[in-house]
N, C-alpha and C. Protein backbone atom coordinates (compact mmCIF):
# COMPACT_ATOMS: atom_id res chain seq x y z
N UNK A 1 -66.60 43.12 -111.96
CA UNK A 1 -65.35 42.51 -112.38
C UNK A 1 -65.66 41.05 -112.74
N UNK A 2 -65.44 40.80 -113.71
CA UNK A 2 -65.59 39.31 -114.41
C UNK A 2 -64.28 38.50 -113.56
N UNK A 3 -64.71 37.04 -113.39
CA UNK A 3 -63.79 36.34 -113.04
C UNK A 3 -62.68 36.31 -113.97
N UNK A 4 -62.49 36.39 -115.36
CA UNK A 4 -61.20 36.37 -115.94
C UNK A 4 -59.84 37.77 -115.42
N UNK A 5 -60.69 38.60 -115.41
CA UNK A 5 -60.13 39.91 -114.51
C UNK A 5 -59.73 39.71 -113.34
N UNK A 6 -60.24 38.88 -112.45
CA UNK A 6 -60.27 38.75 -111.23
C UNK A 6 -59.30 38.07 -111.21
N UNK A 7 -58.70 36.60 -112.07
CA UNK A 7 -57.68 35.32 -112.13
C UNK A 7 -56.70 36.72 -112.85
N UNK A 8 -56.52 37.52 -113.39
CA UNK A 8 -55.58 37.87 -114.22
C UNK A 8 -54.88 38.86 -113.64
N UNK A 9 -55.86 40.05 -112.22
CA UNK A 9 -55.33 40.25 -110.96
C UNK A 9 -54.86 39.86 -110.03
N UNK A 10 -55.21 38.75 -109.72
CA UNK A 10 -54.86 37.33 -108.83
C UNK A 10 -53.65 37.27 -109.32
N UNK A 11 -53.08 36.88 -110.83
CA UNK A 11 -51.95 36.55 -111.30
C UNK A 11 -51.33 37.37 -111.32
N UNK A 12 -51.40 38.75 -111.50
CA UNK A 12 -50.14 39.77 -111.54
C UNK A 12 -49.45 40.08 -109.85
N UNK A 13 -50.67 39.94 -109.14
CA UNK A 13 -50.60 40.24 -107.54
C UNK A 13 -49.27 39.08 -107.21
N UNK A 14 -49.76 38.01 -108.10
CA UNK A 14 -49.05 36.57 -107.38
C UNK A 14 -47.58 37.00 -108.20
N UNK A 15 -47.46 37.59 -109.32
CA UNK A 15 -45.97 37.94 -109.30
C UNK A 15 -45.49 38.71 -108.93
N UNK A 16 -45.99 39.68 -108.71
CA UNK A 16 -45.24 40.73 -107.61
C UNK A 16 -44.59 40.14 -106.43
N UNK A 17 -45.42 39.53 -105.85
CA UNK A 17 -45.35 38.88 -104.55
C UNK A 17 -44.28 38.04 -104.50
N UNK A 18 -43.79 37.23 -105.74
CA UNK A 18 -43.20 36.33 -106.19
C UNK A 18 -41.47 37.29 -106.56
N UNK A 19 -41.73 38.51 -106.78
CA UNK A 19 -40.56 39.13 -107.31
C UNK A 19 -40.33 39.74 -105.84
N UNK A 20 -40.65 40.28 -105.26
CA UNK A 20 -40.66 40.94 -103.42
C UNK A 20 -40.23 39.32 -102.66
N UNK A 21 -40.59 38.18 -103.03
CA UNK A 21 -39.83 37.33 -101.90
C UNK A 21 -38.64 37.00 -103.19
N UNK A 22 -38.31 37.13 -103.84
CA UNK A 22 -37.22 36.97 -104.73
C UNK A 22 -35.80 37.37 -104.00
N UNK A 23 -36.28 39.04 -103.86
CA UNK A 23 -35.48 40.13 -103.73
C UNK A 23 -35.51 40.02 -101.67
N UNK A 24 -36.14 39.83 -101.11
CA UNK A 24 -35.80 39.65 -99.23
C UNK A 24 -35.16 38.31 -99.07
N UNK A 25 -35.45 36.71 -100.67
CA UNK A 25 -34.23 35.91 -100.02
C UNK A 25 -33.08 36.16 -100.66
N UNK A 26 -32.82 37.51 -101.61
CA UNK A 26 -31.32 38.03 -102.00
C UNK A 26 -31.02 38.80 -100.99
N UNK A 27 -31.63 39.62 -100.16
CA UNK A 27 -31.23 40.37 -98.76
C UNK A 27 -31.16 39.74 -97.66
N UNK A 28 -31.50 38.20 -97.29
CA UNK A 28 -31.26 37.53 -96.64
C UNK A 28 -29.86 36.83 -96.81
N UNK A 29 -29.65 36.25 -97.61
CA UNK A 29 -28.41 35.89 -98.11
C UNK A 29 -27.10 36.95 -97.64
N UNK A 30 -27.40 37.75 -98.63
CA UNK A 30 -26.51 38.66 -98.40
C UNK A 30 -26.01 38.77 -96.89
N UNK A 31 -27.01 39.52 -96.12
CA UNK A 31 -26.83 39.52 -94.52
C UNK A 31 -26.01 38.39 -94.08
N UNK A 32 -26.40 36.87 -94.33
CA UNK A 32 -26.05 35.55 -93.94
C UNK A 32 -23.91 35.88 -94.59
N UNK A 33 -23.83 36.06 -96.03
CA UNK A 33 -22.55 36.39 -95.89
C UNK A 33 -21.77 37.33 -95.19
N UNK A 34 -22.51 38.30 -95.15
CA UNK A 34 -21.96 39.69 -94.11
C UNK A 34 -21.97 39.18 -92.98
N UNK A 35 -22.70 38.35 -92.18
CA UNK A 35 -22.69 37.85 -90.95
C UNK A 35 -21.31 37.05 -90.66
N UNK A 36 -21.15 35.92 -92.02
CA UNK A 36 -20.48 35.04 -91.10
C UNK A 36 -18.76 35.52 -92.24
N UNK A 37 -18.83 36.88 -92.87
CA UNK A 37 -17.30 37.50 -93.09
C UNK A 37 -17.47 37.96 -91.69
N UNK A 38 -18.20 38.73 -91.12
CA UNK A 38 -17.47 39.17 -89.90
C UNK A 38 -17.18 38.64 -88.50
N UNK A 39 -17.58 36.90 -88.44
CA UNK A 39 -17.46 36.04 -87.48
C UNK A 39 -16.38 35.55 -88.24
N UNK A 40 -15.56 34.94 -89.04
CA UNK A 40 -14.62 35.04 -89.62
C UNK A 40 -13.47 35.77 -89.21
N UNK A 41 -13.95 37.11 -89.72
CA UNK A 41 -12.85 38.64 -89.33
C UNK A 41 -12.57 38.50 -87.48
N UNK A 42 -13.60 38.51 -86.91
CA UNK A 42 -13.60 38.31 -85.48
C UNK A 42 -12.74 36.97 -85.14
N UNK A 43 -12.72 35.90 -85.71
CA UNK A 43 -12.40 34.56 -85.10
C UNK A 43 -10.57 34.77 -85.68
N UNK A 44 -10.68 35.53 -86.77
CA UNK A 44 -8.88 35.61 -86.97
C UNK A 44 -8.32 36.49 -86.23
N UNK A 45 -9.10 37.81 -85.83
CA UNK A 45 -8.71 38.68 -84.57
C UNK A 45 -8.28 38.03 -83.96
N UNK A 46 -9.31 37.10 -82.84
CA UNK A 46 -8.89 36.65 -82.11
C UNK A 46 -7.43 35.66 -82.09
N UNK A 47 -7.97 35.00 -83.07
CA UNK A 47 -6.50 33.65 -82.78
C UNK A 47 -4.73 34.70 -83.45
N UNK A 48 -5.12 35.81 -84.02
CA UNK A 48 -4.04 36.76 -84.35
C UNK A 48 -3.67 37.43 -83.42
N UNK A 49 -4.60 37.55 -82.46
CA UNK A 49 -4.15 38.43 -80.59
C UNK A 49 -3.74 37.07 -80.00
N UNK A 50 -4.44 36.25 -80.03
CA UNK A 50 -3.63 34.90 -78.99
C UNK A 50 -2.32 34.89 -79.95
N UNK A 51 -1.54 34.59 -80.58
CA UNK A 51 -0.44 34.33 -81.03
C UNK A 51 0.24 35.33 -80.79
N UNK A 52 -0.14 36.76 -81.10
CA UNK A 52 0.59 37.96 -80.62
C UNK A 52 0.59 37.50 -79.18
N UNK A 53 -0.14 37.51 -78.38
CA UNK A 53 0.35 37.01 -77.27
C UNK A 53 1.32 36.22 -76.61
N UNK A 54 0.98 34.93 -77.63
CA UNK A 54 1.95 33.97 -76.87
C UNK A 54 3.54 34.31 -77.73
N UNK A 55 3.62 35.10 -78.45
CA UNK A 55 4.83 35.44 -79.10
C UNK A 55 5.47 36.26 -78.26
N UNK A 56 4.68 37.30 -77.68
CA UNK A 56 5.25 38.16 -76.52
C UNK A 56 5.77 37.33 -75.31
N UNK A 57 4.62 36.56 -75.33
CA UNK A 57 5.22 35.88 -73.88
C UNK A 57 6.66 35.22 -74.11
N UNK A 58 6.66 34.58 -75.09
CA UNK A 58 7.80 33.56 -75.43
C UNK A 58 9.13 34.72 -75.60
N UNK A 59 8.87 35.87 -76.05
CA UNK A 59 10.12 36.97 -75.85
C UNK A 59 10.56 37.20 -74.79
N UNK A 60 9.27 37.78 -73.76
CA UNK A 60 9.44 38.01 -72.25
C UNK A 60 10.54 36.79 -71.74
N UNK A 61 9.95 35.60 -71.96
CA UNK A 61 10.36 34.33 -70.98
C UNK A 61 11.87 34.42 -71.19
N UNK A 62 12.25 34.18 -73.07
CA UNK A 62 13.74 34.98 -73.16
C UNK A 62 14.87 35.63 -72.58
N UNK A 63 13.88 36.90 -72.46
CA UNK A 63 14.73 38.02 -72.18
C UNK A 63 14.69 37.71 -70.55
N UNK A 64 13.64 37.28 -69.75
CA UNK A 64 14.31 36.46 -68.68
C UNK A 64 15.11 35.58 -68.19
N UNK A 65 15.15 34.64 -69.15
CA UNK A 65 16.25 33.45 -68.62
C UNK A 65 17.36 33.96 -69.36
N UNK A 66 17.47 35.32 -69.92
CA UNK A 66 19.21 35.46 -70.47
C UNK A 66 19.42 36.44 -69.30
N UNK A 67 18.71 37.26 -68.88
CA UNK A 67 18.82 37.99 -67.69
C UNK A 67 19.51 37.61 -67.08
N UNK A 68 18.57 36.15 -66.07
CA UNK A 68 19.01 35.71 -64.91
C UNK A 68 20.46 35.25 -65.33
N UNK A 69 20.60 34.22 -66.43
CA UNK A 69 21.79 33.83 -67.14
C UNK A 69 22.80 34.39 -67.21
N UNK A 70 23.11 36.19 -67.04
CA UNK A 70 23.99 36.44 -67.30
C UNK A 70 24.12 37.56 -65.82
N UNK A 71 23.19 36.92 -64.95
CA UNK A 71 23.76 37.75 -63.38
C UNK A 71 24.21 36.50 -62.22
């Protein structure tokens, strides 16, 4: 194998290589948005159950002091 063969394998190797980390930091990415939609989705769960919560509570407390209010 002549060195021009050898630089011109060298070079195709080096784009491959170059197109394969192309394509794992587009699958990295990706993951990184899928990650933080579903820490997102999770963090509105949550503060959408605390408010359901404190909305219940604030009914409960209601329907207690008209209770007592009207015995």
């Amino acid at each position: 194998m002549t060195r021009k063969e050898m630089i011109a394998m060298l070079e195709a190797n080096c784009k491959e290589l170059d197109e394969k980390k192309l394509q794992f930091e587009r699958m990295i990415y990706a993951l990184r948005v899928e990650e933080a939609a579903a820490q997102a989705a999770d963090t509105g769960d949550d503060s959408a159950s605390a408010e359901e919560e404190a909305e219940s509570d604030a009914e409960e407390e209601e329907s207690d002091s008209s209770a007592s209010a009207s015995v």
